[in-house]
Protein backbone atom coordinates (compact mmCIF):
# COMPACT_ATOMS: atom_id res chain seq x y z
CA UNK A 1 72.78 84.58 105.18
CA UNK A 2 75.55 86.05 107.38
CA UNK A 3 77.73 88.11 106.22
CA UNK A 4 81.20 89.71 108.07
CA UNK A 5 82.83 92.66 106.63
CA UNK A 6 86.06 92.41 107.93
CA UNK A 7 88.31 95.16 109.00
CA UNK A 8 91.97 94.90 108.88
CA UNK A 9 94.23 95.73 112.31
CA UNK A 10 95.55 98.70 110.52
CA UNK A 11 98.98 98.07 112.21
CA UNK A 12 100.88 100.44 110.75
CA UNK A 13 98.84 103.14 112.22
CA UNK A 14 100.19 104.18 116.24
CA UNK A 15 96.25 104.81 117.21
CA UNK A 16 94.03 102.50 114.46
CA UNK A 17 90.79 103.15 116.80
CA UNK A 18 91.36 107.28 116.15
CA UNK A 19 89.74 106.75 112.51
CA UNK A 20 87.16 105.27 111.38
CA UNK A 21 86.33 102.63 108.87
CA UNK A 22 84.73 104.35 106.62
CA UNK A 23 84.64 102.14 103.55
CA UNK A 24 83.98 98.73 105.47
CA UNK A 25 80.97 100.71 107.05
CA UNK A 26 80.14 101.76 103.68
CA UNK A 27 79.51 98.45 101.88
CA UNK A 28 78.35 96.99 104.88
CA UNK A 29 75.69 99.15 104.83
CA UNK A 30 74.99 98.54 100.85
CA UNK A 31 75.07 94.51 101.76
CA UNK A 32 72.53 95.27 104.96
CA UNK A 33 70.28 97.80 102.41
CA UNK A 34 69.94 95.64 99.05
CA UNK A 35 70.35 92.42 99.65
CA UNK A 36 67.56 89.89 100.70
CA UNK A 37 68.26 88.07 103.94
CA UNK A 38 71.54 89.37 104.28
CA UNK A 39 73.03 89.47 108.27
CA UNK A 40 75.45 91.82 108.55
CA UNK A 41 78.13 92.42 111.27
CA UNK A 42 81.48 94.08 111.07
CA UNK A 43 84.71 92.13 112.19
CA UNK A 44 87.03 94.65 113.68
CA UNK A 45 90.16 93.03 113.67
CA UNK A 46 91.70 96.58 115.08
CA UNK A 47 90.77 95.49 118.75
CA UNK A 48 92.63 92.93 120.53
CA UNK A 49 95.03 92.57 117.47
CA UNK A 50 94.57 89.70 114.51
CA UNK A 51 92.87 86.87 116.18
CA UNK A 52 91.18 84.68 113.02
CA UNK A 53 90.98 82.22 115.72
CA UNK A 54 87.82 84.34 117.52
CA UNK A 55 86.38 85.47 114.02
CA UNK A 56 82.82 83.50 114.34
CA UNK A 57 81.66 81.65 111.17
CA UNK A 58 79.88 83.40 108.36
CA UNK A 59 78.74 82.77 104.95
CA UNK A 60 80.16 85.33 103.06
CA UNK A 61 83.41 87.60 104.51
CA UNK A 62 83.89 90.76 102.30
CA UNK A 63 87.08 92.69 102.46
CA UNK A 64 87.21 96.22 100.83
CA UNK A 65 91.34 96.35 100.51
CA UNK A 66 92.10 99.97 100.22
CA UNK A 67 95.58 99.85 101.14
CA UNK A 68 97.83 97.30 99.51
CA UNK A 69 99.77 96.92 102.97
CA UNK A 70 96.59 95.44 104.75
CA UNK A 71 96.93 92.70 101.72
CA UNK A 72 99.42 90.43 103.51
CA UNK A 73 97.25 90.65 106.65
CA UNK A 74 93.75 89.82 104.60
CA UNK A 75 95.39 86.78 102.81
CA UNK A 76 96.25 85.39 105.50
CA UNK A 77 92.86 86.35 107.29
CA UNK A 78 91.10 84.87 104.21
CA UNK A 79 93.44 81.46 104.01
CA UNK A 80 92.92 81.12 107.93
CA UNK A 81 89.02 81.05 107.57
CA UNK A 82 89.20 78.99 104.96
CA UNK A 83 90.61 76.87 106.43
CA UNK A 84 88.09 76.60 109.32
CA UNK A 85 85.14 76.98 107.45
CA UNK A 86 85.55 75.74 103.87
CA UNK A 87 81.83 76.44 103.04
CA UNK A 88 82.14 80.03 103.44
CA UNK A 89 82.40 82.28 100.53
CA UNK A 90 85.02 85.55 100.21
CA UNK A 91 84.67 88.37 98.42
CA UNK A 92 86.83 91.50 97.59
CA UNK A 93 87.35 94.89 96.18
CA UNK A 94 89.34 98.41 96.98
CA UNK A 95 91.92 99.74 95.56
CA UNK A 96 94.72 96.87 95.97
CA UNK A 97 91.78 94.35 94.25
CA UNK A 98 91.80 97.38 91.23
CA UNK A 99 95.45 96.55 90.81
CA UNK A 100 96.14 93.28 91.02
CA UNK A 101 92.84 91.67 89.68
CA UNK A 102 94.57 88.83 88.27
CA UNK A 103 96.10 87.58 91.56
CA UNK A 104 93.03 88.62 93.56
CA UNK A 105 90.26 86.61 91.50
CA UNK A 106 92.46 83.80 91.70
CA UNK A 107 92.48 84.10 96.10
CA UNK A 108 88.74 85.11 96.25
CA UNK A 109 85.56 83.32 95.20
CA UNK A 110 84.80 86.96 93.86
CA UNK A 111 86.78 89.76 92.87
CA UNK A 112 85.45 93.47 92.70
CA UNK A 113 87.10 95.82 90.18
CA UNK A 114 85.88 99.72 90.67
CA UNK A 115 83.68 101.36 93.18
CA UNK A 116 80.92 98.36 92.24
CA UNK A 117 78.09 98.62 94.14
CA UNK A 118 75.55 97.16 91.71
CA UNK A 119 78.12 94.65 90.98
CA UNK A 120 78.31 93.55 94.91
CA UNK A 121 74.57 93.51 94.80
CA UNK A 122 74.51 91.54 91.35
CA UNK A 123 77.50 88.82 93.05
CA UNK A 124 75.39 88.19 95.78
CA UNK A 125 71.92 87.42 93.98
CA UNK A 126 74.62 85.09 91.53
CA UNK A 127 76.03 82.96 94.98
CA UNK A 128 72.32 82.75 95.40
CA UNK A 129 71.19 81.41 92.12
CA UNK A 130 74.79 79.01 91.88
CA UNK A 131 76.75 81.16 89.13
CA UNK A 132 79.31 83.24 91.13
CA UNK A 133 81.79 84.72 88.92
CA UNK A 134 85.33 85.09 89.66
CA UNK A 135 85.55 88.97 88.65
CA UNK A 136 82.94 91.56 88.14
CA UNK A 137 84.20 94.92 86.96
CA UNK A 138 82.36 98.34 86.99
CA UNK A 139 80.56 99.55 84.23
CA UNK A 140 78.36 102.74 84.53
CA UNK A 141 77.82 102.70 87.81
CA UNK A 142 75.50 105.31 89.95
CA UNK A 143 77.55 108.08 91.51
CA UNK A 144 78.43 108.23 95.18
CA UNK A 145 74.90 110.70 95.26
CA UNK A 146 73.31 107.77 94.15
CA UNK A 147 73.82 105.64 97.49
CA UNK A 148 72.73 106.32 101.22
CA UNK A 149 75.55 107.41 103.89
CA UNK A 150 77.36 104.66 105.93
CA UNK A 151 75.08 103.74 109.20
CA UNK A 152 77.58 103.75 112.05
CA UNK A 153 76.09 101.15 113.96
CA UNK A 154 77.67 98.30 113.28
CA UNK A 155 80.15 99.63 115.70
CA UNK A 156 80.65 100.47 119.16
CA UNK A 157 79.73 104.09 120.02
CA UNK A 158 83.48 104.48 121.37
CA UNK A 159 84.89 103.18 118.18
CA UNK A 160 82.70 105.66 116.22
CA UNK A 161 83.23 109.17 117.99
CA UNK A 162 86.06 110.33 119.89
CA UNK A 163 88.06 113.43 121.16
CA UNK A 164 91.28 112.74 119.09
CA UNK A 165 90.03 114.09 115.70
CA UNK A 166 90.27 117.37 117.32
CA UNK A 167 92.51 116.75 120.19
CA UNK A 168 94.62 119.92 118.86
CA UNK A 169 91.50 121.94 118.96
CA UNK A 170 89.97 121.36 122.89
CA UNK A 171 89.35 117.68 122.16
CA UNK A 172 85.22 117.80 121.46
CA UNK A 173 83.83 114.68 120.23
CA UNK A 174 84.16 114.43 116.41
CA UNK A 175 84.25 111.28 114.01
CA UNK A 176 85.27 110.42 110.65
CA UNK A 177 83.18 111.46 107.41
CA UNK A 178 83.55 111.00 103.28
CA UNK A 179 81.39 113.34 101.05
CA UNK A 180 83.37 112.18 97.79
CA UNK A 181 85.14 110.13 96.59
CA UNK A 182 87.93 109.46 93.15
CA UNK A 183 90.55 112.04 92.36
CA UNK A 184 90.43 114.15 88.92
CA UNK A 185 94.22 114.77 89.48
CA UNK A 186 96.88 112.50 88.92
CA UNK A 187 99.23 112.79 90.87
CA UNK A 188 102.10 110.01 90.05
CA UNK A 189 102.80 108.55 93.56
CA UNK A 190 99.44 108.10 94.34
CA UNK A 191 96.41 105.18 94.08
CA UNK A 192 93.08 107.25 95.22
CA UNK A 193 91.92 108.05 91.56
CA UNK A 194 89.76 105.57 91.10
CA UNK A 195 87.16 106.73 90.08
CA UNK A 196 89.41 109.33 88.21
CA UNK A 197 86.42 112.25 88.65
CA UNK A 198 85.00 113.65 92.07
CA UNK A 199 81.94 111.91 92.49
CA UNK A 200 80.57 114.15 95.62
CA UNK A 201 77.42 114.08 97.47
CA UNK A 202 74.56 116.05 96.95
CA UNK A 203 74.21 118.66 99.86
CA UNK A 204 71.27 117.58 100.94
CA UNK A 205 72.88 114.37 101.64
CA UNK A 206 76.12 116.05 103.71
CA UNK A 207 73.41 117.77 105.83
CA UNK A 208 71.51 115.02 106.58
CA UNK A 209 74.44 112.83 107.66
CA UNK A 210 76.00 115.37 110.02
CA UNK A 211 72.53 116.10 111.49
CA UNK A 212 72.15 112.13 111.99
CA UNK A 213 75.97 112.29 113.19
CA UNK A 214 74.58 115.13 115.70
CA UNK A 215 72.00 112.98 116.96
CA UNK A 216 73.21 109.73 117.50
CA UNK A 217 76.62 110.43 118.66
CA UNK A 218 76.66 114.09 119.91
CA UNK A 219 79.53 114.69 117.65
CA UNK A 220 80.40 118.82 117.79
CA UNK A 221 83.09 118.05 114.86
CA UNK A 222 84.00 116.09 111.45
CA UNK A 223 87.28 114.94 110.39
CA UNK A 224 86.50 114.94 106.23
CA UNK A 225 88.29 112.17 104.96
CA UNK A 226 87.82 113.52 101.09
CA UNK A 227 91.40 113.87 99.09
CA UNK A 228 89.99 117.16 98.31
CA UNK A 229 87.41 119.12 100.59
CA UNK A 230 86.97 121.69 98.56
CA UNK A 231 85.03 121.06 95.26
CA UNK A 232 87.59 122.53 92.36
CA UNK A 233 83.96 123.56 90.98
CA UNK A 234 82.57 126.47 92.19
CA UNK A 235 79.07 125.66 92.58
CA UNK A 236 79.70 122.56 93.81
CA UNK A 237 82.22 123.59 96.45
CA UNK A 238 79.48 126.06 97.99
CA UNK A 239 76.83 123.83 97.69
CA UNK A 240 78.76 121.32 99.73
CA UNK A 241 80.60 124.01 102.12
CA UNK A 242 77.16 125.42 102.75
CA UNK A 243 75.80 122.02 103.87
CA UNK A 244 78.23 121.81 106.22
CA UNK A 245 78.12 125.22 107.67
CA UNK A 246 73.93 124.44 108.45
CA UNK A 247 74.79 122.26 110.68
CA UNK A 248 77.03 124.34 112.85
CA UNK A 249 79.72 121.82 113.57
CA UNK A 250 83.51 122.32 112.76
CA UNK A 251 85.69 120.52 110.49
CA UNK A 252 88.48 119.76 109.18
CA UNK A 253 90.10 118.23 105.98
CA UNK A 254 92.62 118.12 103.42
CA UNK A 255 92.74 120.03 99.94
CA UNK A 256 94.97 121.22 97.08
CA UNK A 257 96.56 124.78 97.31
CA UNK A 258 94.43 125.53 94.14
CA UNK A 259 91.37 126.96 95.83
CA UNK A 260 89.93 130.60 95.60
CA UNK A 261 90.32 133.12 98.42
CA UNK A 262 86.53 133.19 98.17
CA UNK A 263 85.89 129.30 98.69
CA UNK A 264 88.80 129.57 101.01
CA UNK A 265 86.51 132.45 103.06
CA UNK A 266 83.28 130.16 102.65
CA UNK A 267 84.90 127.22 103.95
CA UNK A 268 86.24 129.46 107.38
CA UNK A 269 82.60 130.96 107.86
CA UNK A 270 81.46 127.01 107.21
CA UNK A 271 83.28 125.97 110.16
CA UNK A 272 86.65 124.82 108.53
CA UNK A 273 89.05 125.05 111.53
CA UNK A 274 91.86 122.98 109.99
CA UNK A 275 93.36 122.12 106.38
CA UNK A 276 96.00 120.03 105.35
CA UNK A 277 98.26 120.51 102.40
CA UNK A 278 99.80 117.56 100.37
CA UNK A 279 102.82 119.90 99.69
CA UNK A 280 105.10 116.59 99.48
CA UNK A 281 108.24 118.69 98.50
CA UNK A 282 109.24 122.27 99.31
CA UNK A 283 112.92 121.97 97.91
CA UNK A 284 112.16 122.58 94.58
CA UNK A 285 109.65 122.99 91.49
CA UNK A 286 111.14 120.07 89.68
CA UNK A 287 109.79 117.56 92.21
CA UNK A 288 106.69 119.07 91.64
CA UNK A 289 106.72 118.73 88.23
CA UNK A 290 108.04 115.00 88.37
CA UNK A 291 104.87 113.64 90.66
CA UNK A 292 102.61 115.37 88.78
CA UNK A 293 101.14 117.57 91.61
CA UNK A 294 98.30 120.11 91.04
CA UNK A 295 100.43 123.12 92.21
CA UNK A 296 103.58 122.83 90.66
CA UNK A 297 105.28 126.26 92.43
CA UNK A 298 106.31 126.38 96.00
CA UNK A 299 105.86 129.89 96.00
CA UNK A 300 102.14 128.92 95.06
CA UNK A 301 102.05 126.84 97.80
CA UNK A 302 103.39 129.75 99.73
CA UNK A 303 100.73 132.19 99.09
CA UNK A 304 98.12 129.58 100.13
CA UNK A 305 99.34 128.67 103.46
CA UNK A 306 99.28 132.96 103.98
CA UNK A 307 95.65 132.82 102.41
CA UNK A 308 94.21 130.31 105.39
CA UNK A 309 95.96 131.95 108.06
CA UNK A 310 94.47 135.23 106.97
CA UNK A 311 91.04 133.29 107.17
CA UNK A 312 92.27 132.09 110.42
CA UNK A 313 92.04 128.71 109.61
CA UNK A 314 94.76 126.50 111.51
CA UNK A 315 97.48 125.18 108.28
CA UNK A 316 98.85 121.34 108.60
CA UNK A 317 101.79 120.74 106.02
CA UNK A 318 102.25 117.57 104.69
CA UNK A 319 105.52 116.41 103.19
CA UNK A 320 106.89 113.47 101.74
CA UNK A 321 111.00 112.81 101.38
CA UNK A 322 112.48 110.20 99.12
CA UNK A 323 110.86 111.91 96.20
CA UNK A 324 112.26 111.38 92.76
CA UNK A 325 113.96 114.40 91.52
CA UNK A 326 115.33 115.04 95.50
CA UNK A 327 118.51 116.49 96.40
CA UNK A 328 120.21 115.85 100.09
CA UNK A 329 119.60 119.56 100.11
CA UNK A 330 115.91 118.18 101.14
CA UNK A 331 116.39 118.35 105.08
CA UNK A 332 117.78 122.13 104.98
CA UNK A 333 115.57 123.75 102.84
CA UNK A 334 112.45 122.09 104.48
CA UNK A 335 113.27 122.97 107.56
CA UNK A 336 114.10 126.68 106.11
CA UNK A 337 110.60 126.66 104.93
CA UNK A 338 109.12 125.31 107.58
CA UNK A 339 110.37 128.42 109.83
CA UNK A 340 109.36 130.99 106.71
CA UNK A 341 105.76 130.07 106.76
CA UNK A 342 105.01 128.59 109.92
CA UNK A 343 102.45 126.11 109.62
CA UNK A 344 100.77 124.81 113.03
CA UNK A 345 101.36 121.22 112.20
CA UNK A 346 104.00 119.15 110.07
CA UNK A 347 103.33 115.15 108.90
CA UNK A 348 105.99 113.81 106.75
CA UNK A 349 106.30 110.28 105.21
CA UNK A 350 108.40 108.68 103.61
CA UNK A 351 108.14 108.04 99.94
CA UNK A 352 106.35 104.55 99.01
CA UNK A 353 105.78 103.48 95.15
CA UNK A 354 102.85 101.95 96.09
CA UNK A 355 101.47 99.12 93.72
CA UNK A 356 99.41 100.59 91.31
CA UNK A 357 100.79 103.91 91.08
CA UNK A 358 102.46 105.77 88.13
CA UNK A 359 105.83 105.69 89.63
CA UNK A 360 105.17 102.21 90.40
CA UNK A 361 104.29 100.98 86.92
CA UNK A 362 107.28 102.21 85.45
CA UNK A 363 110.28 102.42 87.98
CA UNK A 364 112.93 102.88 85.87
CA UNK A 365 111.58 105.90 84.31
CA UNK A 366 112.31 107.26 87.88
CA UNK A 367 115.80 106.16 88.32
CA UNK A 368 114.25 103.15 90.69
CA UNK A 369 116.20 100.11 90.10
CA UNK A 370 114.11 97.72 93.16
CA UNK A 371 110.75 97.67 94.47
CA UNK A 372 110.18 95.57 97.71
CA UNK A 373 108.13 92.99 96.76
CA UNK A 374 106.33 92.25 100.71
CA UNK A 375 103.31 94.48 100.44
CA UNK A 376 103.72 94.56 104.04
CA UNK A 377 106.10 97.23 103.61
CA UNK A 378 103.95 99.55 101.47
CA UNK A 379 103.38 101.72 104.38
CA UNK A 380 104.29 105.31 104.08
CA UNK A 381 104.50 106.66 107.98
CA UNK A 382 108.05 106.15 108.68
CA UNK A 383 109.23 107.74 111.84
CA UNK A 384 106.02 109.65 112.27
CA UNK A 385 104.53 108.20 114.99
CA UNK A 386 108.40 107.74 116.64
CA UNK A 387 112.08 106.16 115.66
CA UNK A 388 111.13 102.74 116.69
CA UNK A 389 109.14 102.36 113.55
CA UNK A 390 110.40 100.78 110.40
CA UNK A 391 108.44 100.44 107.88
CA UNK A 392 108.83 102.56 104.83
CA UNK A 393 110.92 103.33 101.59
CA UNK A 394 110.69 100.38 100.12
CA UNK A 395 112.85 100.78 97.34
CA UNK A 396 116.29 101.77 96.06
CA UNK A 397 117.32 104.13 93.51
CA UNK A 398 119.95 103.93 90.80
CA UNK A 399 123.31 105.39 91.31
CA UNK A 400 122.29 107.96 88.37
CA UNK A 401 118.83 108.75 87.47
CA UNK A 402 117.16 110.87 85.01
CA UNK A 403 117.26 113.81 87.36
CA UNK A 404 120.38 113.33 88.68
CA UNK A 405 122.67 111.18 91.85
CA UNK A 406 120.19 109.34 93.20
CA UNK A 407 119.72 109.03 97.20
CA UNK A 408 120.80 106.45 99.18
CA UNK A 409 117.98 104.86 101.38
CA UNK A 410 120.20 104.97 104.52
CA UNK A 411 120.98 108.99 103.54
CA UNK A 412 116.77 109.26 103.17
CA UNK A 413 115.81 107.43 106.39
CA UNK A 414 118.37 109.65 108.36
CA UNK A 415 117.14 112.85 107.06
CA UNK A 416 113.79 111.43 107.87
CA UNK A 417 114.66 110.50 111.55
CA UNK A 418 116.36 114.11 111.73
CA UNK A 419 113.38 116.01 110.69
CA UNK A 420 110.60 114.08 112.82
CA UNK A 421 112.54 114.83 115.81
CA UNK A 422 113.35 118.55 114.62
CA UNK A 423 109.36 119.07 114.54
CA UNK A 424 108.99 117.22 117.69
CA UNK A 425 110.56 119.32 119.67
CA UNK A 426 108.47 121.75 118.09
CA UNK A 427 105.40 120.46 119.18
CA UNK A 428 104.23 120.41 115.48
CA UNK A 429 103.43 116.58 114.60
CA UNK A 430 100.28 114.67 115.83
């Protein structure tokens, strides 16, 4: 049986080869491991742009959505290769198929709802045996622990390791890596909480795979692609910061500004180079408070940037405008901040209400009176990559909401345009 897991082009990305694709080599590797007579090869529709034309013919395609704006791109993937081979099978899951399982069971000949790796398994053996359901949902599944790292080699070495994870740090070959996954925090603009717990790898496991990583690739670095890299649990952060620091590579990742100074000082002597904040607003507490974040005080935030630099770990700040709750006072007290603290690098996006979402389930409550309804333009990177880009803010707010005038898009996407160019004359985006 052949199988392709299929990779979107990740267009809205300015580099889509920089990352890896760490969830399609995930359940590629599940597919290869437990089931019989299974053939697997990954699609990489990143390379030479959307071509369904050159995709060869397979029995089963599987598409892990995790990102509703790839969804536009797999339909029309999946209605392509139907069309060219109507005995092939497709299958789905990720975090679009989580929120929209109605729509997606009626597209694909199976639908996966939750992290569902027994359920893959259990769809498979069911094609097999001629009783393929429509949806299979998770229920008590084995934690991530419970399932063998992602083999790399379904790829290219060049598309695996590269020297633009740490380009900002000398450029030594690094790649991509996930030792959780789910969110316990619920943030309100957000999709990445499902699971809603931090299932995280044993570290036994995180050794292991960076070892392997060592190796195979002669990687010298990992770019953790965790929400959180540093366990809110203290025995399981130094478990896992410990099995990073036996290796000897360096790292870096993203966290919450929660963290102890002594997990903070573990992760530095692990290797941690690099953190980056989801800050999303420094104008004011209120935003804070109105998405829900885990560190509802700027002057919180504050005190955590100071912590890393005293541990000498390089600070990335990453912002979000179009917030509910923001003021046009946005662009002038960021960039205030911005010169208080003095992070080494900046992102900011612009806000998306992404399907699935808190703020997306119940607009109104946020003064949002339209939601574009092309999932194509669910992509949050507006301006970041430079001002030809357009894609972003897909919504409009009310004239009044419940916190007050709301923002015009235009008034957003200016401010936006303003403050990419602001930090790149400051050298400060990547």
């Amino acid at each position: 049986m052949d199988v392709g897991v299929i990779v979107p082009s990740w267009q809205y990305w300015a580099n889509p080869i920089k990352l890896q694709p760490l969830w399609e080599l995930y359940y590629a590797t599940l597919i290869a491991d437990r089931v019989a007579d299974a053939n697997v090869q990954l699609i990489d529709l990143r390379v030479g742009g959307i071509d369904p034309s050159a995709i060869p013919e397979c029995d089963v395609y599987f598409y892990w959505i995790m990102k509703s704006a790839d969804a536009v791109e797999v339909y029309a993937t999946h209605a392509a290769l139907s069309f060219r081979f109507p005995r092939s099978q497709h299958f789905a899951g990720g975090n679009h198929v989580d929120h929209h399982a109605d729509a997606c069971a009626a597209r694909f000949d199976a639908s996966f709802i939750g992290t569902a790796e027994e359920q893959i398994v259990q769809a498979f053996q069911d094609r097999q045996d001629g009783r393929l359901e429509r949806l299979y949902r998770t229920a008590g599944a084995s934690p991530f622990a419970a399932y063998r790292h992602a083999r790399r080699d379904f790829l290219p070495d060049d598309r695996i390791v590269n020297s633009e994870h740490f380009a900002q740090h000398g450029g030594f070959p690094g790649t991509g890596v996930s030792f959780s996954r789910g969110c316990s925090f619920h943030c309100r603009f957000c999709v990445y909480n499902n699971p809603s717990k931090f299932e995280y790898r044993n570290p036994e496991q995180i050794t292991a795979e960076i070892e392997d990583l060592k190796r195979d690739y002669a990687i010298e670095g990992v770019n953790l692609r965790d929400e959180v890299c540093i366990p809110m649990n203290k025995v399981v952060a130094t478990g896992y910061l410990n099995a990073i620091g036996r290796t000897g590579v360096r790292w870096r990742g993203q966290t919450v500004t929660i963290a102890s100074e002594e997990m903070v000082q573990l992760a530095a002597e692990s290797g941690c180079v690099e953190l980056a904040l989801g800050l999303e607003n420094v104008e004011s507490d209120r935003v804070l408070e109105i998405i829900d974040k885990p560190s509802k005080s700027i002057a919180a935030n504050r005190r955590f940037i100071e912590l890393l630099k005293k541990h000498n770990i390089k600070v990335k700040v990453c912002l979000i405008f179009g917030l509910p709750g923001e003021t046009d006072a946005v662009l002038d007290r960021t960039m205030e901040f911005l010169d208080e603290v003095r992070p080494d690098y900046v992102a900011v996006s612009g806000f998306d209400p992404v399907p699935g979402s808190a703020i997306y389930a119940d607009p109104a409550a946020y003064g949002i009176t339209r939601i574009d309804s092309d999932l194509s333009r669910h992509a949050h990177l507006l301006y970041r990559f430079g001002d030809a880009e357009d894609v972003g803010l897909p919504f409009e707010y009310a004239e009044q909401t419940p916190f007050g005038p709301g923002r015009r898009r235009e008034r957003i996407v200016a401010d936006l345009c303003s403050i990419q160019s602001w930090l790149r004359e400051r050298g400060m985006t990547y």
